[in-house]
Protein backbone atom coordinates (compact mmCIF):
# COMPACT_ATOMS: atom_id res chain seq x y z
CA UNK A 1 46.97 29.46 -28.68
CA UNK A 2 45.07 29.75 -31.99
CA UNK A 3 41.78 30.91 -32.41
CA UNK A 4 41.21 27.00 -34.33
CA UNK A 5 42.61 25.35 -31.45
CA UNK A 6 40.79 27.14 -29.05
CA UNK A 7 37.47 26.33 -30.71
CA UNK A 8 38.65 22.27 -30.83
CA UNK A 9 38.68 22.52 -27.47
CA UNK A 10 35.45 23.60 -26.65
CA UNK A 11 33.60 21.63 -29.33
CA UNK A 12 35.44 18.37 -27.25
CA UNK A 13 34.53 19.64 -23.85
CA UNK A 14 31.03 19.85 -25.30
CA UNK A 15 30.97 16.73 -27.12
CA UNK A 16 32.78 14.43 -24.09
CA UNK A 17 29.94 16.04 -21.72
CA UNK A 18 26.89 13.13 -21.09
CA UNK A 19 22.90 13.85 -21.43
CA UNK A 20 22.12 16.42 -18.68
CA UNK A 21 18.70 15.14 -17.76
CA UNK A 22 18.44 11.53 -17.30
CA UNK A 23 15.63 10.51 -15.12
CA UNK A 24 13.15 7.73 -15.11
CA UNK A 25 11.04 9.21 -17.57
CA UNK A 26 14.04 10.47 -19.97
CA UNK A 27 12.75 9.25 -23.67
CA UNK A 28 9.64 7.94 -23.35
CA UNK A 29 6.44 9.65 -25.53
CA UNK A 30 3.73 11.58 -23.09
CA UNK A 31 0.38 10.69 -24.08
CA UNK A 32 0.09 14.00 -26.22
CA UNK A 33 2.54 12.94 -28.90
CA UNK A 34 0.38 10.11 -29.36
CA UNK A 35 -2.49 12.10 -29.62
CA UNK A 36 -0.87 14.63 -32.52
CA UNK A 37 0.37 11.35 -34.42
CA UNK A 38 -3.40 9.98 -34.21
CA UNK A 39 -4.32 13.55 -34.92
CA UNK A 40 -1.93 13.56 -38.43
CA UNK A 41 -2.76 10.42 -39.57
CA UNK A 42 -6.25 11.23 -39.36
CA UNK A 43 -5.68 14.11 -41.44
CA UNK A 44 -3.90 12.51 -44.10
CA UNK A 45 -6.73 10.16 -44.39
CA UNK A 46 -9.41 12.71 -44.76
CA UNK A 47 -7.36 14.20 -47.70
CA UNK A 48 -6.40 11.44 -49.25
CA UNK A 49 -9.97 10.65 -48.97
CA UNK A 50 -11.73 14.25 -50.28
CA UNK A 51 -8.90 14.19 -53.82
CA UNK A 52 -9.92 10.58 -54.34
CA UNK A 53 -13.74 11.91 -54.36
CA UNK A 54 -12.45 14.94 -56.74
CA UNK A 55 -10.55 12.93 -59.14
CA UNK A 56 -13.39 10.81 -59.81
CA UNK A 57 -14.89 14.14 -60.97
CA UNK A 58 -12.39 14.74 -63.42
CA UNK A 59 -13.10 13.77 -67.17
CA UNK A 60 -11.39 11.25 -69.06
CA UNK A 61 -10.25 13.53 -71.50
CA UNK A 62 -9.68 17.30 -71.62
CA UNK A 63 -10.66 17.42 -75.05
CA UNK A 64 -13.79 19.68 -76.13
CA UNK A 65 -16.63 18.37 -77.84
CA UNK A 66 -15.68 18.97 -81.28
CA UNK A 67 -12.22 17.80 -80.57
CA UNK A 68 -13.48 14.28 -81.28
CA UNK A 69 -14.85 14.64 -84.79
CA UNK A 70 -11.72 16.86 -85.79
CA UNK A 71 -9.79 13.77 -84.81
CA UNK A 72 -11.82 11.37 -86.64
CA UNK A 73 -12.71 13.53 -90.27
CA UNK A 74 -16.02 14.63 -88.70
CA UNK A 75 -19.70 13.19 -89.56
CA UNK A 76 -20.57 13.74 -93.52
CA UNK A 77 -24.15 13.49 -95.39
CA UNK A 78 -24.98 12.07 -98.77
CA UNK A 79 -23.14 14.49 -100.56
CA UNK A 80 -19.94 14.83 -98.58
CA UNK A 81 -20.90 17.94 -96.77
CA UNK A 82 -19.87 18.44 -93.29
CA UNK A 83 -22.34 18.40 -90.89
CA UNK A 84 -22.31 20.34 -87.99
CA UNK A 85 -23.88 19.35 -84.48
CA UNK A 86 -25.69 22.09 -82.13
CA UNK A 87 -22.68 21.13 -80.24
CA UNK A 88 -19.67 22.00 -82.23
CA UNK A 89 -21.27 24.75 -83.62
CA UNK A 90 -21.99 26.47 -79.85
CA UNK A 91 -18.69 25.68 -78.92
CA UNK A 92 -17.17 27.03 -82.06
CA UNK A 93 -18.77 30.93 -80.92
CA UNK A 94 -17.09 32.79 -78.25
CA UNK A 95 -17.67 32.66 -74.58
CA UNK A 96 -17.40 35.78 -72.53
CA UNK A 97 -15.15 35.26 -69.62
CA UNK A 98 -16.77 34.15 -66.84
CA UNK A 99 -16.36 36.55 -63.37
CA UNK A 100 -14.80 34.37 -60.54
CA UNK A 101 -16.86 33.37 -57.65
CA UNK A 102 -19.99 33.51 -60.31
């Protein structure tokens, strides 16, 4: 006898075999699953909950402040001149990295 054959014969003899354990309780949920699946959904609820609160946090627009008047040609005086808001000019100088946790 082949080592295949062999191996179809077992995996039948295992297959034709019925459920060992069927009582009166055989499939029904104990009272802990339901309490994990309350547990879960809760979960999910909080988080779904806590991004909603951080994404109303988030800006419309990554964009710096200067980003705007690039975009647009800028403000200009009487004579054509650029002028430049304490804004854009602070966030046209250098920021030292920041350290985390700080």
């Amino acid at each position: 006898m082949s080592p295949d054959s062999r191996l179809t014969q077992t995996l039948t003899a295992l297959l034709a075999d019925g459920p060992s354990k069927t009582g009166p309780d055989f499939g029904k949920a104990s009272p802990i699953g339901l309490l994990i699946v309350v547990l879960l959904l809760f979960g999910v609820f909080a988080l779904v909950w806590s991004m909603n609160r951080h994404l109303k946090k988030i800006p419309a627009s990554f964009d710096g402040p200067g980003a705007a008047d690039d975009a647009t040609g800028g403000q200009r005086d009487a004579d054509g001149a650029g002028i430049e808001s304490a804004e854009s000019a602070a966030a046209d100088t250098p920021e030292r990295p920041r350290e985390p946790g700080g």
